[in-house]
C-alpha atoms as a PDB file:
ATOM      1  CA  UNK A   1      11.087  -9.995   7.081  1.00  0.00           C
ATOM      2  CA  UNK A   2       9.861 -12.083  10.063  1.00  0.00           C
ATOM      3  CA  UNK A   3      10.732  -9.076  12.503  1.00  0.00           C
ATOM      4  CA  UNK A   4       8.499  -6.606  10.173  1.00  0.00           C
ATOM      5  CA  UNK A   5       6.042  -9.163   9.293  1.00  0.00           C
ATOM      6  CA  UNK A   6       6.001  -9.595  13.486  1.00  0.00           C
ATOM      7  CA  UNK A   7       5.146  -5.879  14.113  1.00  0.00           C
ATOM      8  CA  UNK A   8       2.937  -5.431  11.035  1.00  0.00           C
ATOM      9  CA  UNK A   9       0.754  -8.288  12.549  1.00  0.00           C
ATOM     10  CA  UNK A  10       0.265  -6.785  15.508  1.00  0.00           C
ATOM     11  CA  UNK A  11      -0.396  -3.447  13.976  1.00  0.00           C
ATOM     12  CA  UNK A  12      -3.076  -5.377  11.692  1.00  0.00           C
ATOM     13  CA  UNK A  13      -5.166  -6.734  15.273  1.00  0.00           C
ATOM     14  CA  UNK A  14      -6.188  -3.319  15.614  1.00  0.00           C
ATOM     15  CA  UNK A  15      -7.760  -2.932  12.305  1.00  0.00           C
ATOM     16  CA  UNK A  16     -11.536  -3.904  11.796  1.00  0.00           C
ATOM     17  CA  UNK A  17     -11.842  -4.752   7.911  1.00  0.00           C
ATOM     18  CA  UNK A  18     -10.037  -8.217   7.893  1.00  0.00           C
ATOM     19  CA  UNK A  19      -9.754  -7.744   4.139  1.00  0.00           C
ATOM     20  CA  UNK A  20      -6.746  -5.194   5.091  1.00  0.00           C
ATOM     21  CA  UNK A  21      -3.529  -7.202   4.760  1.00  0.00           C
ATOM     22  CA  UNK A  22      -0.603  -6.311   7.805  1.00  0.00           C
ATOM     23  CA  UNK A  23       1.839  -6.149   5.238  1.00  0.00           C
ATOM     24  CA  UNK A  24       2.197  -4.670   1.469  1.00  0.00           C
ATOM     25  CA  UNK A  25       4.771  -5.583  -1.022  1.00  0.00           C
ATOM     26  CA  UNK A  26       5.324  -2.676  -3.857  1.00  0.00           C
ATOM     27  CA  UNK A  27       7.237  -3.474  -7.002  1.00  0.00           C
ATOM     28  CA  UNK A  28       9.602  -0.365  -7.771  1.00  0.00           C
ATOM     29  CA  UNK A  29      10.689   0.058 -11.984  1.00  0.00           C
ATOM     30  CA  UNK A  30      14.488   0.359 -10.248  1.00  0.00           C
ATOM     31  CA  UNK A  31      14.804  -1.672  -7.509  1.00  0.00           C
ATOM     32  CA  UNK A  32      12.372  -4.499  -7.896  1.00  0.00           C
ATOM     33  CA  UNK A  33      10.782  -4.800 -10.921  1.00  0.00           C
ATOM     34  CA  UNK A  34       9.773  -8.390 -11.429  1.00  0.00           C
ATOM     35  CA  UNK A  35       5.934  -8.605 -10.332  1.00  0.00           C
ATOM     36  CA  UNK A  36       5.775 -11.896 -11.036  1.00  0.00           C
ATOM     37  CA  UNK A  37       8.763 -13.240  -9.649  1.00  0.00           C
ATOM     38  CA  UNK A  38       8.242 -11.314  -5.744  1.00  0.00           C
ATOM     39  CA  UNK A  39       4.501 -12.548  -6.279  1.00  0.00           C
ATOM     40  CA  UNK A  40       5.977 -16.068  -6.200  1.00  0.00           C
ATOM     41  CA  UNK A  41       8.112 -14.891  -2.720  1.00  0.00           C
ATOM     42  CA  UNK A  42       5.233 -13.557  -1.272  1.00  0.00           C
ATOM     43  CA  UNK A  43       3.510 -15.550   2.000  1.00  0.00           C
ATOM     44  CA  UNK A  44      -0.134 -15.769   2.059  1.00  0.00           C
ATOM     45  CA  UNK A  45      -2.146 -12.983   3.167  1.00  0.00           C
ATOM     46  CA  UNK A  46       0.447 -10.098   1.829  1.00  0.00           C
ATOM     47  CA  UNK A  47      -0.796  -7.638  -0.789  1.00  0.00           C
ATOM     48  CA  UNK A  48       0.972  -7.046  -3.424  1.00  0.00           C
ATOM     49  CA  UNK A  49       1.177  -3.222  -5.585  1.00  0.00           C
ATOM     50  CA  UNK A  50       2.328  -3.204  -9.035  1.00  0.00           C
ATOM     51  CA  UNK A  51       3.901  -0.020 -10.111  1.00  0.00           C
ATOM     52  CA  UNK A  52       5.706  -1.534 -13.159  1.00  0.00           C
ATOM     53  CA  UNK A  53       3.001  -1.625 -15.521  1.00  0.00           C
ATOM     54  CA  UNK A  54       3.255  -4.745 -15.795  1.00  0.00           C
ATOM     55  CA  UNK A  55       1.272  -6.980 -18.416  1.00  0.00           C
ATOM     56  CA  UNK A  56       2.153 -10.554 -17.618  1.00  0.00           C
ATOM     57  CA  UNK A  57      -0.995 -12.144 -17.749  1.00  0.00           C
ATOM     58  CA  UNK A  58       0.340 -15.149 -15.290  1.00  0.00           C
ATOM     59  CA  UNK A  59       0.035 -12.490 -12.246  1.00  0.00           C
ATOM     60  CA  UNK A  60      -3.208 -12.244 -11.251  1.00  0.00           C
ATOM     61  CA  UNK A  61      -3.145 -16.054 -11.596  1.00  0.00           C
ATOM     62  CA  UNK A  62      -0.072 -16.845  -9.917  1.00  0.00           C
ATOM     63  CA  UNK A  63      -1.222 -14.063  -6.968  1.00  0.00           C
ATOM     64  CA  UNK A  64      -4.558 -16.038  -6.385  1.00  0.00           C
ATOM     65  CA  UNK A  65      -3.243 -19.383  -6.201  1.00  0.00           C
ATOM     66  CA  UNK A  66      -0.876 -18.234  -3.642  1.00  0.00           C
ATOM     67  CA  UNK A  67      -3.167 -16.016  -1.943  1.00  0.00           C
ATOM     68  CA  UNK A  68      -1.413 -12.867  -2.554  1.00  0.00           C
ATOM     69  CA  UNK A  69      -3.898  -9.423  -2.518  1.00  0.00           C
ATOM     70  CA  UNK A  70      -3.063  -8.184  -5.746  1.00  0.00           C
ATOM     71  CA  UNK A  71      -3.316  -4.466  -6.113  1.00  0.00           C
ATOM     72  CA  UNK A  72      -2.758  -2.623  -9.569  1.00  0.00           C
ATOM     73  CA  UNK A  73      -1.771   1.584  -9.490  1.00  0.00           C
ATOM     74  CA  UNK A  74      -2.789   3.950 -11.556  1.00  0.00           C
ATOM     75  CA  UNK A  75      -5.606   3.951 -14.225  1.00  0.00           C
ATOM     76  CA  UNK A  76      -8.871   1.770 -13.148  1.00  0.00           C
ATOM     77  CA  UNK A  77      -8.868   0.407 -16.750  1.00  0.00           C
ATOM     78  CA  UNK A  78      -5.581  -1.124 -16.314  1.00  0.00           C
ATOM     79  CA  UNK A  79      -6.882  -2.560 -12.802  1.00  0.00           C
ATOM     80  CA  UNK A  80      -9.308  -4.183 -14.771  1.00  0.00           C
ATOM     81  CA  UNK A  81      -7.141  -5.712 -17.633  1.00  0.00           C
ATOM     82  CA  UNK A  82      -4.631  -6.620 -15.264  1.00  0.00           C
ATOM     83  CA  UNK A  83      -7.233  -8.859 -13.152  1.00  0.00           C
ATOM     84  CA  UNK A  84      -6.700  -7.145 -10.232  1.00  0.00           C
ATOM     85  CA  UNK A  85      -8.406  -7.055  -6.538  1.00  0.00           C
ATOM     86  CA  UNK A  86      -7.817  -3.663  -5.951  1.00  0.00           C
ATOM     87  CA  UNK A  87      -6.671  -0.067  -7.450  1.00  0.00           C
ATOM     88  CA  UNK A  88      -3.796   1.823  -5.707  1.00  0.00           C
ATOM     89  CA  UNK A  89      -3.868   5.627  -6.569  1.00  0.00           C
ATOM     90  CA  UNK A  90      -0.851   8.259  -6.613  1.00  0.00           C
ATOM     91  CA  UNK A  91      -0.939  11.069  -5.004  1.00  0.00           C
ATOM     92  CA  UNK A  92      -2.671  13.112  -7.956  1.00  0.00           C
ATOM     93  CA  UNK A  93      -5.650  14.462  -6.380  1.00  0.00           C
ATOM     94  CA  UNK A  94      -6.673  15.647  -9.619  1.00  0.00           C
ATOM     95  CA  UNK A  95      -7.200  12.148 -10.886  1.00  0.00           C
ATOM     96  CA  UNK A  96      -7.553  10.231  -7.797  1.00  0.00           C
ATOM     97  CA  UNK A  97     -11.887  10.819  -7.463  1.00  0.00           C
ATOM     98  CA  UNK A  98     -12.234  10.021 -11.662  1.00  0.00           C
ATOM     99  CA  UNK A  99      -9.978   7.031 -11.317  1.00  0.00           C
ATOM    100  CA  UNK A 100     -11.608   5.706  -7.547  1.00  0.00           C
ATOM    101  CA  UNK A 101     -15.230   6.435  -9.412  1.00  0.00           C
ATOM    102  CA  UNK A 102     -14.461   3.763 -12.486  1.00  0.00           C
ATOM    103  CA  UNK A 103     -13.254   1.759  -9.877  1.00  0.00           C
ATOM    104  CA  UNK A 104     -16.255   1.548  -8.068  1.00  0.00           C
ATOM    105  CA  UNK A 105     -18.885   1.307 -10.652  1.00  0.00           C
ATOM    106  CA  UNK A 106     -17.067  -1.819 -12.311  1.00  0.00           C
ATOM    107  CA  UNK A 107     -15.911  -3.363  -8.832  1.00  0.00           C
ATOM    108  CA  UNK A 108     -17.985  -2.018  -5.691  1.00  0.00           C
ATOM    109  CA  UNK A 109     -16.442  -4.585  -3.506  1.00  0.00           C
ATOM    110  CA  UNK A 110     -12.756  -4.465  -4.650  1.00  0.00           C
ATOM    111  CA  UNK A 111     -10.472  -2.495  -2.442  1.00  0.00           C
ATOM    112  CA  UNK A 112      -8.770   0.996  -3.458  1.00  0.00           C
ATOM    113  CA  UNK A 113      -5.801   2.085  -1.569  1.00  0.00           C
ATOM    114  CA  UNK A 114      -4.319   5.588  -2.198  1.00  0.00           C
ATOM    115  CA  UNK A 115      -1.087   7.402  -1.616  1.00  0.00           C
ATOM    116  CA  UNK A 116      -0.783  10.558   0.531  1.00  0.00           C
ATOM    117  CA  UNK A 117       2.631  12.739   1.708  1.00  0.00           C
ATOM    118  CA  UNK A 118       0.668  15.194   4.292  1.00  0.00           C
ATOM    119  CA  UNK A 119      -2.237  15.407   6.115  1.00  0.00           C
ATOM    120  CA  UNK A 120      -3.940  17.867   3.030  1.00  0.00           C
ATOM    121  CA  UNK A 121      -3.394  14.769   0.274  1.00  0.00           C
ATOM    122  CA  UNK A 122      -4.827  11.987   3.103  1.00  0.00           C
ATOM    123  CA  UNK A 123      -7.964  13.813   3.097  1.00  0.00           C
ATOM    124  CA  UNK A 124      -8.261  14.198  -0.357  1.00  0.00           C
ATOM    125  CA  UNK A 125      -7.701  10.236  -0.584  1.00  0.00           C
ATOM    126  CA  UNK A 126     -10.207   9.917   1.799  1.00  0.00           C
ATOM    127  CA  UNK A 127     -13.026  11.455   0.421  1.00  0.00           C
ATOM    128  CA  UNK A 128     -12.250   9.873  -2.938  1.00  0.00           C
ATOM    129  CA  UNK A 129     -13.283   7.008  -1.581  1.00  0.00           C
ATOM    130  CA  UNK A 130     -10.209   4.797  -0.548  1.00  0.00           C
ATOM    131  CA  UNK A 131     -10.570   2.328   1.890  1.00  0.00           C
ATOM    132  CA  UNK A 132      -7.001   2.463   3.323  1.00  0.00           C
ATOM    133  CA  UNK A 133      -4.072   4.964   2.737  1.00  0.00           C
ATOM    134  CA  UNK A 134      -0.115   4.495   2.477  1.00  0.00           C
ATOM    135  CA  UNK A 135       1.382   7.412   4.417  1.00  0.00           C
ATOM    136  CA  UNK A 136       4.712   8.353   3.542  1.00  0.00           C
ATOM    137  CA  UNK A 137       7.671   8.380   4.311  1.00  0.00           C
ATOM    138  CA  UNK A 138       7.514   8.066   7.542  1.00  0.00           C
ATOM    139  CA  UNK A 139      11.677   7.772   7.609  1.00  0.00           C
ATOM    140  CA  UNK A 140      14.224   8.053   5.030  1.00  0.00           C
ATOM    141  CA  UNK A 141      14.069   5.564   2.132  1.00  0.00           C
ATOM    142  CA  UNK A 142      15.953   4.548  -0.923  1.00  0.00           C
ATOM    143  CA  UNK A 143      14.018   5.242  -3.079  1.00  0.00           C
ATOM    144  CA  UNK A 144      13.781   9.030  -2.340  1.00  0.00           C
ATOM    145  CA  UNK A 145      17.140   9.304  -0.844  1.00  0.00           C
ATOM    146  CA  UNK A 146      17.303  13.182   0.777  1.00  0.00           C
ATOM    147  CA  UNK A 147      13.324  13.669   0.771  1.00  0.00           C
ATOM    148  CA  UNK A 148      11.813  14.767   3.728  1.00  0.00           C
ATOM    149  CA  UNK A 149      10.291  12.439   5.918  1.00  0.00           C
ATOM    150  CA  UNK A 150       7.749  13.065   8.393  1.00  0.00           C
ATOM    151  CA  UNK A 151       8.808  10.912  11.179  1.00  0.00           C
ATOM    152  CA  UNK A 152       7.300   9.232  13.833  1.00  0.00           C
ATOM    153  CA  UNK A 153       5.723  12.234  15.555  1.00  0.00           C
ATOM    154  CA  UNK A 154       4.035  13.889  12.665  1.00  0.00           C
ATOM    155  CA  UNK A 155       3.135  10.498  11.087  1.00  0.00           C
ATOM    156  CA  UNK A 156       1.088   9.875  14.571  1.00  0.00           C
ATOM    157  CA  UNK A 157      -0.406  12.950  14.185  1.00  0.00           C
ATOM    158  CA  UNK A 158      -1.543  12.917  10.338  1.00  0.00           C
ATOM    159  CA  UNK A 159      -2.898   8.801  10.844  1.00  0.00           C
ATOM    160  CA  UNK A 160      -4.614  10.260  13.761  1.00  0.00           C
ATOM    161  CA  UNK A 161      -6.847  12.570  11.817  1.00  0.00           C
ATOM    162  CA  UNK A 162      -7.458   9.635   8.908  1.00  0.00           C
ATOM    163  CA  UNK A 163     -10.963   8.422   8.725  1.00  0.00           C
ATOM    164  CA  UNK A 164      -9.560   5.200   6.942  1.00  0.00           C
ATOM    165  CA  UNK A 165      -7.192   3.054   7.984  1.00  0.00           C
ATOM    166  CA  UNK A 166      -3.243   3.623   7.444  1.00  0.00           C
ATOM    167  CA  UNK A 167      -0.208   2.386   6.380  1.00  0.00           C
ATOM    168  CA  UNK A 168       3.110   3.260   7.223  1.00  0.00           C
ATOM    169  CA  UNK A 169       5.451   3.864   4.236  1.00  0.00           C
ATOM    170  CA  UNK A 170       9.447   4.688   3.614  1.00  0.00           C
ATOM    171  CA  UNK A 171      11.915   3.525   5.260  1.00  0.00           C
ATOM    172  CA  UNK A 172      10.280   1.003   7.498  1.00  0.00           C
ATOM    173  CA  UNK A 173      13.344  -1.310   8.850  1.00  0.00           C
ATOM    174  CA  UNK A 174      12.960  -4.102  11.801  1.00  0.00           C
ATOM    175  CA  UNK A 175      14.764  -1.350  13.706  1.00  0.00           C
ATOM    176  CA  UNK A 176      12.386   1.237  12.845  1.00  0.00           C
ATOM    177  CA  UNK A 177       9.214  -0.922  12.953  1.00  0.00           C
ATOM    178  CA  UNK A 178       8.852  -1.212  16.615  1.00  0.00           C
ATOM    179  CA  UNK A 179       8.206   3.108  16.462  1.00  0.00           C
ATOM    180  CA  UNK A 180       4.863   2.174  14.866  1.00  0.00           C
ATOM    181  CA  UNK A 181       3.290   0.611  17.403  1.00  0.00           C
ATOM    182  CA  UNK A 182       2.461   4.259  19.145  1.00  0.00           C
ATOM    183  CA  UNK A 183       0.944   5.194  15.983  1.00  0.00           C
ATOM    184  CA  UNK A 184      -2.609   4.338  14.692  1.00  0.00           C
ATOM    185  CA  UNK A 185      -0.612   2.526  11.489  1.00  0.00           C
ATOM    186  CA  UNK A 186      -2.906  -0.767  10.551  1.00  0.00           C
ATOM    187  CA  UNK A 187       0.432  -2.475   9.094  1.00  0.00           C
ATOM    188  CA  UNK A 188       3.616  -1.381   6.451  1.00  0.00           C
ATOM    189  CA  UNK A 189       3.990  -0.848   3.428  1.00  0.00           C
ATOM    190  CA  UNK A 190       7.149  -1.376   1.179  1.00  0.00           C
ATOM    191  CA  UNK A 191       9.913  -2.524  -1.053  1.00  0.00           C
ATOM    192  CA  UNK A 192      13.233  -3.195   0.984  1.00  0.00           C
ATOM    193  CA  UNK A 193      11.725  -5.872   3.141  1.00  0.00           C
ATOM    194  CA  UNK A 194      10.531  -7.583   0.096  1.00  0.00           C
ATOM    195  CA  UNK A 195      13.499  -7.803  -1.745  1.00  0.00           C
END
Protein backbone atom coordinates (compact mmCIF):
# COMPACT_ATOMS: atom_id res chain seq x y z
CA UNK A 1 0.00 0.00 0.00
CA UNK A 2 2.80 2.48 0.85
CA UNK A 3 4.05 2.34 -2.91
CA UNK A 4 0.29 3.24 -4.14
CA UNK A 5 -0.45 5.40 -1.29
CA UNK A 6 3.21 7.11 -2.50
CA UNK A 7 1.99 7.77 -6.11
CA UNK A 8 -1.63 8.56 -5.19
CA UNK A 9 -0.14 11.43 -3.00
CA UNK A 10 1.58 12.87 -5.50
CA UNK A 11 -1.23 12.56 -7.94
CA UNK A 12 -3.47 14.32 -5.11
CA UNK A 13 -0.78 17.76 -5.10
CA UNK A 14 -2.19 18.49 -8.31
CA UNK A 15 -5.73 18.61 -7.29
CA UNK A 16 -7.28 21.97 -5.95
CA UNK A 17 -10.33 20.83 -3.66
CA UNK A 18 -8.33 19.50 -0.58
CA UNK A 19 -11.54 17.74 0.41
CA UNK A 20 -10.52 15.11 -2.50
CA UNK A 21 -8.77 12.22 -0.73
CA UNK A 22 -5.40 10.64 -2.91
CA UNK A 23 -6.65 7.39 -2.23
CA UNK A 24 -10.22 5.45 -2.17
CA UNK A 25 -10.95 2.22 -0.54
CA UNK A 26 -14.20 0.33 -2.16
CA UNK A 27 -15.78 -2.57 -0.34
CA UNK A 28 -16.66 -5.34 -3.06
CA UNK A 29 -19.92 -8.01 -1.90
CA UNK A 30 -17.08 -10.85 -3.09
CA UNK A 31 -13.90 -9.88 -2.29
CA UNK A 32 -14.11 -7.52 0.62
CA UNK A 33 -17.16 -7.21 2.16
CA UNK A 34 -16.63 -6.13 5.73
CA UNK A 35 -17.14 -2.17 5.75
CA UNK A 36 -16.55 -1.97 9.06
CA UNK A 37 -13.70 -4.04 9.58
CA UNK A 38 -11.37 -2.24 6.33
CA UNK A 39 -12.82 1.10 7.92
CA UNK A 40 -10.85 0.12 11.03
CA UNK A 41 -7.53 -0.60 8.47
CA UNK A 42 -7.96 2.47 6.87
CA UNK A 43 -5.15 5.52 7.56
CA UNK A 44 -6.45 8.90 7.98
CA UNK A 45 -7.37 10.90 5.12
CA UNK A 46 -8.56 7.72 2.81
CA UNK A 47 -12.17 7.61 1.63
CA UNK A 48 -13.90 4.91 1.98
CA UNK A 49 -17.08 3.51 -0.72
CA UNK A 50 -19.52 1.12 0.52
CA UNK A 51 -21.00 -1.05 -2.10
CA UNK A 52 -22.27 -3.74 0.34
CA UNK A 53 -25.28 -2.17 1.51
CA UNK A 54 -24.24 -2.21 4.47
CA UNK A 55 -26.37 -1.19 7.67
CA UNK A 56 -24.00 -1.34 10.60
CA UNK A 57 -24.75 1.65 12.31
CA UNK A 58 -21.03 1.68 14.05
CA UNK A 59 -19.61 2.88 10.45
CA UNK A 60 -20.15 6.21 10.05
CA UNK A 61 -18.97 6.39 13.69
CA UNK A 62 -16.05 4.30 13.57
CA UNK A 63 -15.09 6.23 9.95
CA UNK A 64 -15.17 9.71 11.76
CA UNK A 65 -13.23 8.90 14.68
CA UNK A 66 -10.59 7.61 12.49
CA UNK A 67 -10.91 10.15 9.94
CA UNK A 68 -11.92 8.00 7.16
CA UNK A 69 -14.17 9.96 4.14
CA UNK A 70 -17.01 7.82 4.18
CA UNK A 71 -18.82 7.54 0.92
CA UNK A 72 -22.19 5.51 0.52
CA UNK A 73 -23.33 4.23 -3.45
CA UNK A 74 -26.35 4.13 -4.77
CA UNK A 75 -29.70 5.68 -3.56
CA UNK A 76 -29.26 9.30 -1.76
CA UNK A 77 -31.77 8.03 0.88
CA UNK A 78 -29.52 5.34 1.91
CA UNK A 79 -26.55 8.03 1.97
CA UNK A 80 -28.55 9.65 4.38
CA UNK A 81 -29.51 6.70 6.75
CA UNK A 82 -26.19 5.41 6.51
CA UNK A 83 -24.61 8.83 7.93
CA UNK A 84 -22.60 9.31 5.19
CA UNK A 85 -20.21 12.30 3.80
CA UNK A 86 -20.77 11.65 0.41
CA UNK A 87 -22.93 9.67 -2.40
CA UNK A 88 -21.05 7.53 -5.00
CA UNK A 89 -23.24 6.89 -8.16
CA UNK A 90 -23.08 3.85 -10.77
CA UNK A 91 -22.83 4.28 -13.97
CA UNK A 92 -26.75 4.52 -14.60
CA UNK A 93 -27.12 7.73 -16.26
CA UNK A 94 -30.68 7.30 -16.03
CA UNK A 95 -30.63 7.63 -12.29
CA UNK A 96 -27.46 9.34 -11.69
CA UNK A 97 -29.11 13.39 -12.08
CA UNK A 98 -32.46 12.15 -9.71
CA UNK A 99 -30.16 10.51 -7.23
CA UNK A 100 -27.14 13.60 -7.36
CA UNK A 101 -30.41 16.12 -7.08
CA UNK A 102 -31.67 14.49 -3.48
CA UNK A 103 -28.25 14.59 -2.72
CA UNK A 104 -27.84 18.06 -3.03
CA UNK A 105 -30.95 19.49 -1.64
CA UNK A 106 -30.44 17.49 1.76
CA UNK A 107 -26.49 17.93 1.77
CA UNK A 108 -25.18 20.91 -0.55
CA UNK A 109 -21.78 20.60 0.88
CA UNK A 110 -21.32 16.76 0.97
CA UNK A 111 -19.32 15.33 -1.84
CA UNK A 112 -20.82 13.04 -4.78
CA UNK A 113 -18.47 10.95 -6.70
CA UNK A 114 -19.74 9.00 -9.78
CA UNK A 115 -18.66 6.09 -11.88
CA UNK A 116 -17.93 6.33 -15.63
CA UNK A 117 -16.43 3.45 -18.32
CA UNK A 118 -15.96 6.01 -21.44
CA UNK A 119 -15.66 9.36 -22.15
CA UNK A 120 -19.85 9.49 -23.12
CA UNK A 121 -20.77 8.22 -19.24
CA UNK A 122 -17.92 10.90 -17.68
CA UNK A 123 -19.85 13.59 -19.15
CA UNK A 124 -23.00 12.49 -18.16
CA UNK A 125 -21.48 12.27 -14.46
CA UNK A 126 -20.35 15.53 -14.92
CA UNK A 127 -23.20 17.43 -15.62
CA UNK A 128 -25.11 15.57 -12.93
CA UNK A 129 -23.30 17.32 -10.74
CA UNK A 130 -20.38 15.12 -9.30
CA UNK A 131 -17.55 16.63 -7.95
CA UNK A 132 -14.99 13.91 -8.85
CA UNK A 133 -15.27 10.75 -11.12
CA UNK A 134 -13.75 7.07 -10.84
CA UNK A 135 -12.64 6.16 -14.37
CA UNK A 136 -12.41 2.68 -15.12
CA UNK A 137 -10.61 0.27 -15.63
CA UNK A 138 -7.85 1.69 -16.58
CA UNK A 139 -6.04 -2.07 -16.60
CA UNK A 140 -7.30 -5.43 -16.03
CA UNK A 141 -8.85 -6.17 -12.62
CA UNK A 142 -10.28 -8.98 -10.63
CA UNK A 143 -13.11 -8.11 -10.31
CA UNK A 144 -14.01 -7.98 -14.07
CA UNK A 145 -11.54 -10.50 -15.11
CA UNK A 146 -11.58 -10.40 -19.32
CA UNK A 147 -13.34 -6.80 -19.51
CA UNK A 148 -11.88 -4.38 -21.56
CA UNK A 149 -9.76 -1.91 -20.16
CA UNK A 150 -8.93 1.32 -21.52
CA UNK A 151 -5.36 1.64 -20.68
CA UNK A 152 -3.10 4.22 -20.06
CA UNK A 153 -3.42 6.04 -23.38
CA UNK A 154 -7.13 6.30 -23.68
CA UNK A 155 -7.52 6.84 -19.89
CA UNK A 156 -5.18 10.13 -20.53
CA UNK A 157 -7.25 11.05 -23.11
CA UNK A 158 -10.91 10.61 -21.53
CA UNK A 159 -9.47 12.44 -17.85
CA UNK A 160 -8.25 15.01 -20.20
CA UNK A 161 -11.63 16.07 -21.44
CA UNK A 162 -13.20 15.79 -17.57
CA UNK A 163 -14.28 19.05 -16.16
CA UNK A 164 -14.00 17.39 -12.60
CA UNK A 165 -11.39 15.83 -11.18
CA UNK A 166 -10.50 11.95 -11.75
CA UNK A 167 -9.72 8.87 -10.40
CA UNK A 168 -8.04 6.07 -11.74
CA UNK A 169 -9.84 2.71 -11.30
CA UNK A 170 -9.10 -1.27 -12.08
CA UNK A 171 -6.31 -2.78 -11.80
CA UNK A 172 -4.12 -0.17 -10.23
CA UNK A 173 -0.91 -2.23 -8.82
CA UNK A 174 2.47 -0.46 -7.36
CA UNK A 175 3.73 -1.64 -10.75
CA UNK A 176 1.10 -0.05 -12.64
CA UNK A 177 0.75 3.11 -10.49
CA UNK A 178 3.79 4.89 -11.61
CA UNK A 179 1.77 5.00 -15.49
CA UNK A 180 -0.53 7.54 -13.80
CA UNK A 181 1.56 10.12 -13.23
CA UNK A 182 1.32 11.20 -17.21
CA UNK A 183 -2.28 11.27 -16.75
CA UNK A 184 -4.44 14.11 -15.24
CA UNK A 185 -5.66 11.21 -12.47
CA UNK A 186 -6.10 13.27 -8.92
CA UNK A 187 -5.36 9.81 -7.01
CA UNK A 188 -6.73 5.76 -7.20
CA UNK A 189 -9.32 4.20 -6.56
CA UNK A 190 -9.75 0.48 -5.41
CA UNK A 191 -10.10 -2.81 -3.67
CA UNK A 192 -6.83 -4.99 -4.05
CA UNK A 193 -4.61 -2.51 -2.32
CA UNK A 194 -6.98 -2.43 0.50
CA UNK A 195 -7.27 -5.85 1.22
Amino acid sequence: MRTIATVAARLNARCRDRRLPALIAMTDPLRLPDAVGLAARLPRGVALIERTRCTDPRLATLCRRRGVLLVAAGAAIRALALGADGLHLRDHPDRRASEARAWRRRQPERLIFAAAHSGRSLRAAVAAGADAILLSPVFPTASHPGAPTLGITRFRLIARQSARPVYALGGVTPRTACGLRTTRAIGIAGIDWAL
